[in-house]
Structure formats: C-alpha cells, structure tokens
Protein backbone atom coordinates (compact mmCIF):
# COMPACT_ATOMS: atom_id res chain seq x y z
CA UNK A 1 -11.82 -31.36 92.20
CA UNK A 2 -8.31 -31.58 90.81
CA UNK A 3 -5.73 -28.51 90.07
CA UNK A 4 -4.00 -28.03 87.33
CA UNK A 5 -1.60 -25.26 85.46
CA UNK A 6 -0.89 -24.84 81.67
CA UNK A 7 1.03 -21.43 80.13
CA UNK A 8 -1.97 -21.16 77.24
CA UNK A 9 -5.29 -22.61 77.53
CA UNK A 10 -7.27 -22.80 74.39
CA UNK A 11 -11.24 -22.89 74.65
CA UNK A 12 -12.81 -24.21 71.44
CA UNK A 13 -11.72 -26.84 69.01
CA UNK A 14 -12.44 -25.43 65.97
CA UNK A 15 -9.79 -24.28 63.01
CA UNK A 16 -9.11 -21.14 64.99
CA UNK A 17 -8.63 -23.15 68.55
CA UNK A 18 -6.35 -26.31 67.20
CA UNK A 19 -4.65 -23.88 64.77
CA UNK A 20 -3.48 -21.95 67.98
CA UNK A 21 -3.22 -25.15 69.97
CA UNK A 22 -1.15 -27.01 67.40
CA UNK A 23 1.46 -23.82 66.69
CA UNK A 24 1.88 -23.51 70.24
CA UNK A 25 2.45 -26.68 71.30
CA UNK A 26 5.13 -26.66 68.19
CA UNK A 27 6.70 -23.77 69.87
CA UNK A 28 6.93 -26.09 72.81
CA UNK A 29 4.77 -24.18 74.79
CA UNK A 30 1.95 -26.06 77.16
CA UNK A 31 -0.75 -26.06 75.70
CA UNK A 32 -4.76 -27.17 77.23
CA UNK A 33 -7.60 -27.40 74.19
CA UNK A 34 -10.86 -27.65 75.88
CA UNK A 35 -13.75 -28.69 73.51
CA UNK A 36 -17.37 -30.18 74.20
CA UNK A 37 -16.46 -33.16 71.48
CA UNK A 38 -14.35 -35.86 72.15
CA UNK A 39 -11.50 -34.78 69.51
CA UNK A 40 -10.51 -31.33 68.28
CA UNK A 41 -12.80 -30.12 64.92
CA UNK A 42 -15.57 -27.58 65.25
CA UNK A 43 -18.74 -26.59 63.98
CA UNK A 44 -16.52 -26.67 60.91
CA UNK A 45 -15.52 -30.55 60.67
CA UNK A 46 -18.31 -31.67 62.78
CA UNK A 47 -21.59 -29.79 61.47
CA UNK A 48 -20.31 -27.15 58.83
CA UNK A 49 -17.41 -26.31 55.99
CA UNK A 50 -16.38 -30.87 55.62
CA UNK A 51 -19.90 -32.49 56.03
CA UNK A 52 -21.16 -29.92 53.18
CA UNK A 53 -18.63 -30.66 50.65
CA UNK A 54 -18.94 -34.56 51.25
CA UNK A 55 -22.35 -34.31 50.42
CA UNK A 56 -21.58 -31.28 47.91
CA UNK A 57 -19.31 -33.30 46.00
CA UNK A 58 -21.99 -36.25 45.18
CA UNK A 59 -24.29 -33.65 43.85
CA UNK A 60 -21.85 -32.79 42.00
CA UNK A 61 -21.16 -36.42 40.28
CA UNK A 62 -24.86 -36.58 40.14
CA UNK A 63 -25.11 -33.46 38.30
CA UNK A 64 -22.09 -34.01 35.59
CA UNK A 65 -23.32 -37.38 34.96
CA UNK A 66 -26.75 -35.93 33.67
CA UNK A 67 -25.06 -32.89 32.09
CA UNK A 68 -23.28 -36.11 30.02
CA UNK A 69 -26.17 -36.58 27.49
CA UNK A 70 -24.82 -33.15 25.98
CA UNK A 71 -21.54 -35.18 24.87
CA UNK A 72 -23.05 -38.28 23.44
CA UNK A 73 -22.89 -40.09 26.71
CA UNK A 74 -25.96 -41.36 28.68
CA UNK A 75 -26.86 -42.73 31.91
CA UNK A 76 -29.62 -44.44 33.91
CA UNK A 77 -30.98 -41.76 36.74
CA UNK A 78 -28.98 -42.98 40.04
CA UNK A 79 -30.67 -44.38 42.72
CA UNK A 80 -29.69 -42.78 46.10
CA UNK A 81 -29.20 -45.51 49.01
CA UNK A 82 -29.68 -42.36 51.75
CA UNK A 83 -28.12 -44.45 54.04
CA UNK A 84 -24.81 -45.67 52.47
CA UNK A 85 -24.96 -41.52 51.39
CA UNK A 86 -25.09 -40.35 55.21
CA UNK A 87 -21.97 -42.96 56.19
CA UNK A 88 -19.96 -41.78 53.61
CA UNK A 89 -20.18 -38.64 55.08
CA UNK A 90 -20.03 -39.46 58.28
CA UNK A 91 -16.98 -41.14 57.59
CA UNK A 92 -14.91 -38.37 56.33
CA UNK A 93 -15.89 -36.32 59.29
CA UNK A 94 -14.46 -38.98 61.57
CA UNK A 95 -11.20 -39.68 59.48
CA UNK A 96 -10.69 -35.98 60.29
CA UNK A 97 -12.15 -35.36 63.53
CA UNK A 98 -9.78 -38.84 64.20
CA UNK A 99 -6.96 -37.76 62.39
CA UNK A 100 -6.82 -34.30 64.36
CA UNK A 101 -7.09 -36.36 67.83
CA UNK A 102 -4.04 -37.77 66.73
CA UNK A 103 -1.96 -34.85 66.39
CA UNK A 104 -3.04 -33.25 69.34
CA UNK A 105 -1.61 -36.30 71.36
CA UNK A 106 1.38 -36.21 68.92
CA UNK A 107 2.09 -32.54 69.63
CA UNK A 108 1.41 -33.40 73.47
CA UNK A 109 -1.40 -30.71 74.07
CA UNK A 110 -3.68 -31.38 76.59
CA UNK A 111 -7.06 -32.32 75.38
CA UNK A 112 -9.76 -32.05 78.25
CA UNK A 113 -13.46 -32.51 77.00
CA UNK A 114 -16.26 -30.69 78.80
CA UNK A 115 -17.81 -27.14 79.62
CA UNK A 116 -15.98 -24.30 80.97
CA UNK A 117 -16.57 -20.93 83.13
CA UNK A 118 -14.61 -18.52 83.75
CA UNK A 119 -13.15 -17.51 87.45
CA UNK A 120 -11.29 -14.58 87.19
CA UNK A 121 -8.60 -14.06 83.90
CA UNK A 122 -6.21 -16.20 84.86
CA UNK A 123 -8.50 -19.06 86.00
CA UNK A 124 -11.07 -21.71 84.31
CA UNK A 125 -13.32 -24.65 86.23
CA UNK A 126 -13.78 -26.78 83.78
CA UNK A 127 -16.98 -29.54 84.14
CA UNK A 128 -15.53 -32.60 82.37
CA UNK A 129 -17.97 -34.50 80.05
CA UNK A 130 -16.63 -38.22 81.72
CA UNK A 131 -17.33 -36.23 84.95
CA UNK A 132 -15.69 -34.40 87.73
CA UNK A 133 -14.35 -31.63 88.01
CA UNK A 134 -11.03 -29.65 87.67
CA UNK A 135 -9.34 -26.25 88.26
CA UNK A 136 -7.13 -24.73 85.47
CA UNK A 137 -4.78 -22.07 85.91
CA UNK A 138 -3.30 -20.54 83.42
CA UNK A 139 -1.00 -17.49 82.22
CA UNK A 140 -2.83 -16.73 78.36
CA UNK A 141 -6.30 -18.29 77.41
CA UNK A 142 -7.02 -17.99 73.65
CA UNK A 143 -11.43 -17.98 73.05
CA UNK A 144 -12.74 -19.55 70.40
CA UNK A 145 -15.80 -20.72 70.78
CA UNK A 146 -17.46 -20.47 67.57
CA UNK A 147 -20.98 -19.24 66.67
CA UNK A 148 -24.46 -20.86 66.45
CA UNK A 149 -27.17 -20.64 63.58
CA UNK A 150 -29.39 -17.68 63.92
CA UNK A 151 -32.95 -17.97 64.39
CA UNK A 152 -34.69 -14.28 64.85
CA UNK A 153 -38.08 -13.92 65.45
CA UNK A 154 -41.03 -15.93 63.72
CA UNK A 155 -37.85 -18.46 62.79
CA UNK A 156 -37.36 -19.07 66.10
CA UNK A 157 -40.04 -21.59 65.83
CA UNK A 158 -38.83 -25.13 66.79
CA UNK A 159 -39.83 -28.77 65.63
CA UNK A 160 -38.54 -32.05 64.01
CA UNK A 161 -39.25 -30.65 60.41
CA UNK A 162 -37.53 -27.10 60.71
CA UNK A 163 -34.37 -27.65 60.88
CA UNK A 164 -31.08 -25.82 60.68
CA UNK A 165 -27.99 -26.44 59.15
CA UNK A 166 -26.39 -29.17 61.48
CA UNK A 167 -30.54 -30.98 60.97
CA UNK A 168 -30.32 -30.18 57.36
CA UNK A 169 -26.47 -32.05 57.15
CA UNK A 170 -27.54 -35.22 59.27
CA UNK A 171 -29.59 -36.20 55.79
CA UNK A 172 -32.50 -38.19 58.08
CA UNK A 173 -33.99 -38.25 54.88
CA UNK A 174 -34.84 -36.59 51.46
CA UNK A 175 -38.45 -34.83 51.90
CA UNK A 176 -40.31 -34.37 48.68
CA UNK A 177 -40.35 -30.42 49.56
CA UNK A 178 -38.09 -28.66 51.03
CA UNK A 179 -38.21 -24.87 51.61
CA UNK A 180 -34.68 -22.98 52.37
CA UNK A 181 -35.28 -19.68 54.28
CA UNK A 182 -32.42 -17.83 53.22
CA UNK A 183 -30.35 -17.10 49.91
CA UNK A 184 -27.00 -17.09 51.38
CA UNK A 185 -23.87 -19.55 51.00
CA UNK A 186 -25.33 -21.95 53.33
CA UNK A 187 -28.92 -22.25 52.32
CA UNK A 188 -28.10 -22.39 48.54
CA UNK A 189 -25.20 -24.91 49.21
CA UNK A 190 -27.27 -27.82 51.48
CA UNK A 191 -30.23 -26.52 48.50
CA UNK A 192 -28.67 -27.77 46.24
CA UNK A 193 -27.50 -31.26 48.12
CA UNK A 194 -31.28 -32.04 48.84
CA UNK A 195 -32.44 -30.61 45.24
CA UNK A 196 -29.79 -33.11 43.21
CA UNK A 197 -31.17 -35.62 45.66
CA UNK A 198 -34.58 -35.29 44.23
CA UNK A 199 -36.44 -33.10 46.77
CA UNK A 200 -38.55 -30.33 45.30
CA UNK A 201 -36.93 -26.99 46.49
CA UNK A 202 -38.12 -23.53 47.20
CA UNK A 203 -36.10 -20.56 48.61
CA UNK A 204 -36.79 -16.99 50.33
CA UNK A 205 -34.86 -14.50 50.59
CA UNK A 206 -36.17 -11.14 52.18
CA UNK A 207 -33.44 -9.24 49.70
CA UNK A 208 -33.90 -7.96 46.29
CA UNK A 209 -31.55 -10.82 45.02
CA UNK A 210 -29.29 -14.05 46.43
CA UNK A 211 -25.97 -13.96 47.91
CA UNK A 212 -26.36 -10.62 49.58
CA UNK A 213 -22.96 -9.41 49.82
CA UNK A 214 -21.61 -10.76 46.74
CA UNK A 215 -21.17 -8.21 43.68
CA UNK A 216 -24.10 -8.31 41.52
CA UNK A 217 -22.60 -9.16 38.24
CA UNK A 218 -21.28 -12.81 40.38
CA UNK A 219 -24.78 -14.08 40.59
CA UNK A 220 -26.55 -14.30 37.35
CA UNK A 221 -24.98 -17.66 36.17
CA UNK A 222 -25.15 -19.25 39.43
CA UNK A 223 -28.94 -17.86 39.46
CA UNK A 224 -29.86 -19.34 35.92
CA UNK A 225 -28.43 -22.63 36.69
CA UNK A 226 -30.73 -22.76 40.28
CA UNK A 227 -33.66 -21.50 38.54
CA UNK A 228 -33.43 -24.70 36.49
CA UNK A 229 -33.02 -26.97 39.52
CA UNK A 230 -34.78 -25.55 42.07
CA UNK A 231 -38.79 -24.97 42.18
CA UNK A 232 -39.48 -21.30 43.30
CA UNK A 233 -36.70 -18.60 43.91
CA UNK A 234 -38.96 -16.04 45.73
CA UNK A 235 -36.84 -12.57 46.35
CA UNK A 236 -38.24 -9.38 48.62
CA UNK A 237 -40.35 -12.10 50.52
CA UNK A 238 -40.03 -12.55 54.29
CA UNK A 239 -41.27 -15.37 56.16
CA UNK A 240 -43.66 -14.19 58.74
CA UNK A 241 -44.63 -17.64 60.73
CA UNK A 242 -43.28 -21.04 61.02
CA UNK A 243 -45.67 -23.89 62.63
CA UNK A 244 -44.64 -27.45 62.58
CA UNK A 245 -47.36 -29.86 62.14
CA UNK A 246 -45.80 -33.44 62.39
CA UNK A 247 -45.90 -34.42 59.17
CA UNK A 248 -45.11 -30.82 57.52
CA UNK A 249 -44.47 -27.05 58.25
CA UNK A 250 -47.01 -24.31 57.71
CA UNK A 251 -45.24 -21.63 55.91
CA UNK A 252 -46.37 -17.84 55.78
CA UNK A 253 -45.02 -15.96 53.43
CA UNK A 254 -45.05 -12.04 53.32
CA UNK A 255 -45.22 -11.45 49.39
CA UNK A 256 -43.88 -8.40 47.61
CA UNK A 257 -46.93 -6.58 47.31
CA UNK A 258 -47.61 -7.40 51.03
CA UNK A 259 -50.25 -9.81 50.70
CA UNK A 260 -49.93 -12.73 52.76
CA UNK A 261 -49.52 -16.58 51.66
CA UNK A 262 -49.64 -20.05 53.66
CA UNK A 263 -47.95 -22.98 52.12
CA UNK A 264 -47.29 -26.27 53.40
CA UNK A 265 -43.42 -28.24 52.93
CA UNK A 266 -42.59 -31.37 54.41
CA UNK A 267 -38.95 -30.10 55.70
CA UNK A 268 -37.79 -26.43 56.24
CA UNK A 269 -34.29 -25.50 56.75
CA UNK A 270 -33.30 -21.58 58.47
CA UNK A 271 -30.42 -20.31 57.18
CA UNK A 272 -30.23 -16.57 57.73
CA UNK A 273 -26.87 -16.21 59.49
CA UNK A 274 -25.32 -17.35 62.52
CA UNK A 275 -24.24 -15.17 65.94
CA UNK A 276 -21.25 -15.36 67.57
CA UNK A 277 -21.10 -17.78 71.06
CA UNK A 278 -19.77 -15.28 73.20
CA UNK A 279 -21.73 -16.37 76.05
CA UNK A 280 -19.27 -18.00 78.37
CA UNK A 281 -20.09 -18.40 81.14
CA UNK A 282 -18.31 -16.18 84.02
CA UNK A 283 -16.97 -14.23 81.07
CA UNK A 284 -17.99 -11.06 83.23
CA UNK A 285 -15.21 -11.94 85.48
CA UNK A 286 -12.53 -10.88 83.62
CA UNK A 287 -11.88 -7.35 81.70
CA UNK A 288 -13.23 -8.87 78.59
CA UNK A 289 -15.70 -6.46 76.19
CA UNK A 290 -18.35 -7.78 73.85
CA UNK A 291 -20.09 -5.39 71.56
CA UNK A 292 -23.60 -4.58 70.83
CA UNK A 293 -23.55 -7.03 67.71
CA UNK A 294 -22.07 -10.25 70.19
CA UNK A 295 -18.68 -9.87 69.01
CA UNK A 296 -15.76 -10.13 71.92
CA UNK A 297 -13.67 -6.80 71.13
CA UNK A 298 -10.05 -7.06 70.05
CA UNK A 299 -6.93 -5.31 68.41
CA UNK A 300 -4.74 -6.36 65.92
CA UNK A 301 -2.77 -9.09 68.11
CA UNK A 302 -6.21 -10.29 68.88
CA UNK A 303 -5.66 -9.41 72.33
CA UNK A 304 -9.11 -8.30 74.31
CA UNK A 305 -9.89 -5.55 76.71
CA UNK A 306 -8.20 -8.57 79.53
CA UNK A 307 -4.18 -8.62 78.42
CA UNK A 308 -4.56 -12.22 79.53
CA UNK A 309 -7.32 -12.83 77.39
CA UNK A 310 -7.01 -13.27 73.41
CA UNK A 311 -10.29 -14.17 71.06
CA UNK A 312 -10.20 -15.74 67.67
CA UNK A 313 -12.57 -16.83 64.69
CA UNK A 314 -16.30 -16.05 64.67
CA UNK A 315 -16.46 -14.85 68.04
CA UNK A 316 -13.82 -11.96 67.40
CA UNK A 317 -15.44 -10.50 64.26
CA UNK A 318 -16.98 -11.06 60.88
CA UNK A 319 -16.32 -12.36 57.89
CA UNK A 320 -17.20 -15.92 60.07
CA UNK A 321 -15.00 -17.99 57.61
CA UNK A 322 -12.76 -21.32 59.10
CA UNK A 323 -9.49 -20.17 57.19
CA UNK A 324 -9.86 -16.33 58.69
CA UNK A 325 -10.38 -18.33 62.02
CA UNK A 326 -7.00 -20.42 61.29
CA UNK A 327 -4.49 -17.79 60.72
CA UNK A 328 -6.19 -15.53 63.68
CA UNK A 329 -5.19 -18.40 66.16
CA UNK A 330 -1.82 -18.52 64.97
CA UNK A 331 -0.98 -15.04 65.32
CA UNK A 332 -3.04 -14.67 68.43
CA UNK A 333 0.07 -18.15 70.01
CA UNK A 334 2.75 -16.12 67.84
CA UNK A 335 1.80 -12.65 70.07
CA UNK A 336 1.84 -14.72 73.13
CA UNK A 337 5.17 -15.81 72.52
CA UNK A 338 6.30 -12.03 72.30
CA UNK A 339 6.58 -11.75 68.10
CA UNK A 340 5.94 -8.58 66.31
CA UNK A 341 2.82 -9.35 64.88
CA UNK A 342 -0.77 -8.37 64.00
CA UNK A 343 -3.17 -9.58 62.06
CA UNK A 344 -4.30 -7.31 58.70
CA UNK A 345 -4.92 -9.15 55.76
CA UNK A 346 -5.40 -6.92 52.48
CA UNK A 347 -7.68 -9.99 51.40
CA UNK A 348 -9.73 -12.83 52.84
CA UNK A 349 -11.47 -15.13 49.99
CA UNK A 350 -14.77 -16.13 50.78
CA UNK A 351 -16.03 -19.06 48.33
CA UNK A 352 -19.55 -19.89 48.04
CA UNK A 353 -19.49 -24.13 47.02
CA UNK A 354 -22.63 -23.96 44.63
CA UNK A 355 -22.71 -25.31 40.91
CA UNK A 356 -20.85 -22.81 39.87
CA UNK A 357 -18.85 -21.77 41.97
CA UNK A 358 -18.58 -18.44 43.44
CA UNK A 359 -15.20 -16.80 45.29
CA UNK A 360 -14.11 -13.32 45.58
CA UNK A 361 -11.19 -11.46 47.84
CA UNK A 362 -10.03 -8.11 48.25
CA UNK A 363 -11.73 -5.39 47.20
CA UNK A 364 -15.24 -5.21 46.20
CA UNK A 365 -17.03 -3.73 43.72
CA UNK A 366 -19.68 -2.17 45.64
CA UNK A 367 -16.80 -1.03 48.07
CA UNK A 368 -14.93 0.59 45.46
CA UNK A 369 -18.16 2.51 44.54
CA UNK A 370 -18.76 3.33 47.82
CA UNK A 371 -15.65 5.10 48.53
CA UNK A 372 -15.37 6.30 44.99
CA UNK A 373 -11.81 4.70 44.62
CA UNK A 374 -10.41 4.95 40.70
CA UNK A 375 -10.60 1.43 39.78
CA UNK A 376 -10.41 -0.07 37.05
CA UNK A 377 -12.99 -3.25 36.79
CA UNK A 378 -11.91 -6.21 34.01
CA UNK A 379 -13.75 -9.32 32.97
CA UNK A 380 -12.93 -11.78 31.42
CA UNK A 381 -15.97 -14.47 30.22
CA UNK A 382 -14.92 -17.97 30.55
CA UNK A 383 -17.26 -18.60 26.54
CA UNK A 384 -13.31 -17.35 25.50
CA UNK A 385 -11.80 -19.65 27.54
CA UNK A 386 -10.58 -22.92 25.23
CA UNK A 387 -10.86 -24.68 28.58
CA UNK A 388 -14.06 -23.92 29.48
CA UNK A 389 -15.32 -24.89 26.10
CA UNK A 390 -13.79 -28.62 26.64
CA UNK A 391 -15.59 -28.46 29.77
CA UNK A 392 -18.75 -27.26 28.28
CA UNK A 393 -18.93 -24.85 31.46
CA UNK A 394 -18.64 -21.27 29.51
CA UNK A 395 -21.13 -19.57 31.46
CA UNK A 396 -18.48 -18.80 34.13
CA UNK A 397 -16.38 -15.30 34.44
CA UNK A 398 -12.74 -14.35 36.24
CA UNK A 399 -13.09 -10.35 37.31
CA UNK A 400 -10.49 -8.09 38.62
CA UNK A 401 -10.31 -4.39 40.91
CA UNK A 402 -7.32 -2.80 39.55
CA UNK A 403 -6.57 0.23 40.48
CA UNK A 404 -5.94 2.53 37.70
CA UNK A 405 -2.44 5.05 39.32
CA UNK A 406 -0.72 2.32 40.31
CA UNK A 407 -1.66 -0.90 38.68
CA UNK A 408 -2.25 -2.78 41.08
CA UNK A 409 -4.61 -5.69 41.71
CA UNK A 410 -6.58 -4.55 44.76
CA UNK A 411 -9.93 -6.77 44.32
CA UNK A 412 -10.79 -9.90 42.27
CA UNK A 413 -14.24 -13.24 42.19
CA UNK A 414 -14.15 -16.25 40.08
CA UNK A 415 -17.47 -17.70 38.88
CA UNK A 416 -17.10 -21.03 37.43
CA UNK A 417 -16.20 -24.60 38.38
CA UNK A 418 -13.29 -24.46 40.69
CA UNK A 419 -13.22 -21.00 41.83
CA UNK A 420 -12.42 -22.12 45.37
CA UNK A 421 -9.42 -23.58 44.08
CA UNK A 422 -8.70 -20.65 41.95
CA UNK A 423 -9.28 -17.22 44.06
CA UNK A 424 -6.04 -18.13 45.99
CA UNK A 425 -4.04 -17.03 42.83
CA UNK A 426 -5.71 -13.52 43.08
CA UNK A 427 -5.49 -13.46 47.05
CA UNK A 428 -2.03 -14.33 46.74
CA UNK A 429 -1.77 -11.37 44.01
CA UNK A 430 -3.27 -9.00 46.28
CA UNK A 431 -1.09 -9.50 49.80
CA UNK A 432 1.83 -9.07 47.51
CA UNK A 433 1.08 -5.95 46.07
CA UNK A 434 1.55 -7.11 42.28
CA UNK A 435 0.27 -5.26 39.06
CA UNK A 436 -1.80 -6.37 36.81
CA UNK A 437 1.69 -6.61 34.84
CA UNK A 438 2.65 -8.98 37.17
CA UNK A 439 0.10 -11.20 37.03
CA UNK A 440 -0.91 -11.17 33.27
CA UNK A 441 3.69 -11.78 32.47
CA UNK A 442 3.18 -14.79 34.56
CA UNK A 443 3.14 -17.73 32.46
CA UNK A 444 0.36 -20.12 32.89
CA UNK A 445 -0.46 -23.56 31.77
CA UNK A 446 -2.43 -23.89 29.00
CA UNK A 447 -5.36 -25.18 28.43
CA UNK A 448 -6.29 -24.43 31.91
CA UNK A 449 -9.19 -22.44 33.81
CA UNK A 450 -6.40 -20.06 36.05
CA UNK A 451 -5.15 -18.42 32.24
CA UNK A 452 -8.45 -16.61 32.56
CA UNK A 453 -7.01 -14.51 35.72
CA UNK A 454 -3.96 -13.93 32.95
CA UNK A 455 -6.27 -13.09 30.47
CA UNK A 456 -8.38 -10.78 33.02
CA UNK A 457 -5.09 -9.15 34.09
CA UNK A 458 -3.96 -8.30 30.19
CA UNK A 459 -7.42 -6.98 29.59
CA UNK A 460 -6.19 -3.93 31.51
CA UNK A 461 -4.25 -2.98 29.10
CA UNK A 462 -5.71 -3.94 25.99
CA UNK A 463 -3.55 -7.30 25.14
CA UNK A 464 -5.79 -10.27 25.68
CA UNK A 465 -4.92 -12.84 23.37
CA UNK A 466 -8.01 -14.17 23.33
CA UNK A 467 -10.56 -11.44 23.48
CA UNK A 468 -10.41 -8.60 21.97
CA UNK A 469 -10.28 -4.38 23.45
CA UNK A 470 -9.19 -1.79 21.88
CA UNK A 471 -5.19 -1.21 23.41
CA UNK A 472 -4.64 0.81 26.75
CA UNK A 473 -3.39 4.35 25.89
C-alpha cells in the first residue's frame, strides 16, 4: 500500500467533479480526481445528458424527414441498422469521455481509477481498479459522487427486460412494445428515441398529468404531439407489480377507478427519479451530515458540516441537473482557494429534450401563485412568429414572470424547437436583474425564434409588433 498527499482531492468524475478538478488544477493547485471509469465523465457523458441527445438527435432527423411530405417533399421510411445506430453513439461518448482524459493529463491532475472510503476527514484509501492499494492524504476533498436511478417498491423488480435508463440507452435492441413507467424528462426523452425507432410505446404516470413540475400551460403541445406518436398516455395510474418473464414483463396497472389491469410488453424502462449516492463508504468518519431525503448538507460555499469536506452536484441538493453540478464545483475550488464566494443563482434552466422542446428558469408559475407574488405572466404564441411559420413548428410558445412594481423579469419557459438553446437568453435576463424594457429594446435578428422572448417582453406593455393587446396604462 503506497502513500500519497494532494492539497484537494476530488471524488467523482462527473461535470461537478472535473469542473472542480479542472479550475483547480488551473489555479495551480494539486489536484487528485478519483472516478470508477477509466477517464473523467459521469453518469452524464457515460449513461445520461450525451448518450440521450446522440440518440435524441436521430429521432429527430427521422422525425423532420417524415414531417417533409407537408412541404412537397417525400421520402422512403428509413431503415434503422441498430447497430451502426448504437456505435454512433457510442462514439461520441468516447470522443468526449477521450477528449476529457486528455485535459486532465494536460492540466496535470491526478487521475486514479477505483473505489474509495473514507478514514477520517483528511484521509481516503483508495482500492485501485488495476489493483492495489493506496493511502491519500489530503487538506480539502470535494464529493461528488452523483446519484443512481430510483427504483421504489414494486419497481424494484429486476430482470433483462426492465430496464433503467443506462439499459434503456445501451439500445440492445428495439422491442415491438415498450412501456415507460414515468412521465418525467427522462422517460419521455429515451420514449421518444425507441418510439421514432418503431417500437410501440405506452407510458404511466401516477400524476394527474406529464412533466410534474413543469407549469401546466408548458405541456399541452408537447402532449398533443406524443399522443400522436406514442400508443397509450395513461395519467393517475400507478404500477403495482413488475414480473419479468424472459421473453416479456407482466405489467399491473392500478387504474383510476382502482380496478386492477395485467398487460404484457416486451421491454419496460423505470424512470421515476433518481437518489442521491451519498453512501460512501466510511463517510461516518468524518463530521459530514446527510439528510432524511439522502442529500449531504451544505451552505452556500458548499462546504459540509466537516470544514474539510465540500459536496457538489446531485449529492448536495436538487434540481439534479449537470450544468447546476458544473458551476457548484467551481465555486466549491474557488472557496478553497479563500475567494468571497457562494453559490445563489436567481435561476437554473432546466430543459426537457422532447419534440418540442421544453425549458424554463427562474420563477415559476405555480411558485408565484404560491406565494401570491404580483406578477405579471406574458405569452407570446410562436403561430405569430414569421419564423415559426417557415418552420412549420407554430404550436410552440415563449412565456415570461414579470413582476409588475419593478419590471423586472423574474421567471420565464420556452416551448418549441430549440428552447434549450434559447432559455439562456431569459436566464441570462434574470441574474442581471433587467426589465422587461431591457429585454424587449434589445434588438434581435430577424427572422429568428429568440424575437419571440422580444416580443414576450413588449407584450408587457402593450407594444408587440406582431400581436396585438390593448397598450399598458
């Protein structure tokens, strides 16, 4: 067993862990990234967030190339070689898995791959995956181990046709019915992957509609467009039992009215939520707290109940989102290096990758209602948009919180091709405290989807160009 000393250790190799690792090192401090895989990535580049769009992205082509026959142009139905399908995605994850491997050597952090357990809060044994062992002490160790996919109860069950989202994105195969047990981002993202594909698909959800904590009025054309693709969209209906029987799953479905219902699918994927993996080992030998939900406690700085001890990402709090992991890391290396810092965001987008797209940030508008806030809420339907006509997309909508004293833009969701792409504009809106004045005097190209969020804005006050409301007093 070897010894070894490093001023921050970093356990987890996900966006939050490099992020920290990578700003660190940058700072020229030593850095040690310890990660089960053999080069730094995550759930996120390795089973999550890249593998999903890859795949995402050629439903997508598959998708606009049947829309086509709207425009005059036709094609043959493609024919999917599920092998050629599964390299290509493969391939991006290793360009950058690979490509991230490289920096870390670049930057000169130490990259150790195996398991680790805690000693005391200064010092990790570490069980190397090539084998041996080593020792490491250090002076700041950053966690960020991630979370797993959650499997409560009767979805517990285990067996080569239920699978969960890392299964669902190794594409073995596309089964001629496929059930998805849960309407949230995940399940109605790989849905719609294995639906474009060709495989008849159901989903459950236990809630009165999909996409939980999105705003209600998001959902609808997103809804409309899956009702079309998808077999069965079954709301307020829980899944009681799960049995694999080699060449399908038994399904039992708790209906609305109670009643119960067996039906058989040849692939079933879970996808109610994950937990966070807080369960280090030896983590009970430092001053470290993790609440009654899994989550490792922390303040601001992201510093735990340990001073020594700093978590980031999924494990240090909801919303479990790879870019809210990123900037935690970096201000958890930027504390460590004695900056005044903290981490409070006015906004965090969170962008659901469907056909349409759905992202939001800030404010909600079930929050605002909540707390009975005076907000203003503006919409602006994409059927006015001239670019959404050219795109033949107009069922999509730009929305904004503004509040009504002082103007300013405290909330905002995109539905619509691109939203990822577009929420930052509103994010960006909302950390800098601008008015809807603000946004709706900025000048934006034209014809282009992000003039809606100028259009939204100038809705406010009764000046959209290209809808009409009666003028703000």
């Amino acid at each position: 067993m070897s010894n070894t000393n490093t001023k921050v250790a970093v356990i987890g190799g996900g966006p939050g862990g490099y992020a920290a690792a990578f700003l660190g090192a940058d700072f020229g401090l030593d850095v040690t990234l310890i990660d089960l895989e053999k080069n730094p990535g995550g759930v996120c580049l390795y089973r999550g967030c890249i593998p999903s769009k890859a795949l995402l992205h050629v439903a997508a082509l598959i998708t606009e190339s049947r829309h086509a026959a709207n425009w005059g142009v036709e094609f043959g139905e493609p024919k999917i070689d599920v092998a050629k399908l599964r390299a290509f995605k493969d391939n991006v994850v290793a360009k950058l898995t690979g490509g991230l491997g490289m920096m870390s050597k670049q930057r000169k952090v130490t990259y150790i791959q195996g398991e680790v357990s805690f000693v005391n809060s200064t010092t990790l044994k570490i069980k190397q995956s090539a084998g041996g062992e080593q020792t490491l002490q250090f002076d700041k160790i950053i966690i960020a181990t991630g979370s797993l996919p959650l499997r409560p109860g009767p979805l517990a069950a285990t067996g080569a046709n239920i699978l969960d989202s890392t299964g669902a994105l190794e594409l073995r195969d596309v089964p001629k019915t496929f059930l998805v047990i849960g309407g949230g981002y995940i399940g109605l993202e790989l849905g719609t992957v294995y639906a474009t594909l060709g495989s008849k698909v159901d989903v459950v959800e236990m809630t009165p509609g999909l996409l939980p904590g999105a705003d209600r009025d998001l959902v609808p054309p997103l809804q409309k467009r899956l009702e079309k693709l998808f077999g069965k969209i079954m709301l307020n209906t829980a899944v009681t039992a799960l049995q694999d029987e080699i060449t399908s799953v038994k399904v039992t479905f708790k209906l609305p009215d109670g009643t119960l219902q067996e039906t058989r699918y040849d692939k079933v994927l879970v996808s109610v939520g994950r937990r966070p993996n807080s369960k280090v080992p030896g983590l009970e030998n430092t001053k470290v707290k993790v609440n009654e939900r899994g989550f490792i406690e922390v303040n601001k700085q992201l510093q735990t109940g340990d001073p020594a001890v700093y978590a980031v990402g999924d494990v240090a709090g909801d919303p479990m989102l790879a870019h809210k992991a990123s900037h935690q890391g970096r201000t958890a290396i930027e504390h460590i290096l004695g900056h005044k810092v903290e981490f409070a965001p006015y906004a965090i987008p969170a962008v659901v990758f469907t056909d349409p797209e759905i992202a939001w940030a800030g404010l909600t508008q079930a929050e605002a209602e909540a707390k009975g806030m005076d907000v203003e809420v503006v919409r602006f339907p994409w059927a006015a948009s001239g670019r959404a006509v050219t795109l033949d997309r107009t069922e999509g909508l730009t929305k904004l919180l503004i509040d009504r004293k002082s103007e300013r833009v405290l909330g905002g969701a995109i539905v619509g091709p691109g939203a990822g792409d577009m929420i930052a504009e509103i994010v960006l809106a909302i950390e800098m405290a601008a008015t809807a004045y603000d946004v709706g005097h900025t000048i934006h190209p034209h014809p282009t989807l992000s003039e809606t969020v100028m259009e939204a804005s100038e809705i406010f006050y009764g000046t959209s160009t290209d809808l009409y409301r009666p003028k703000r007093k």
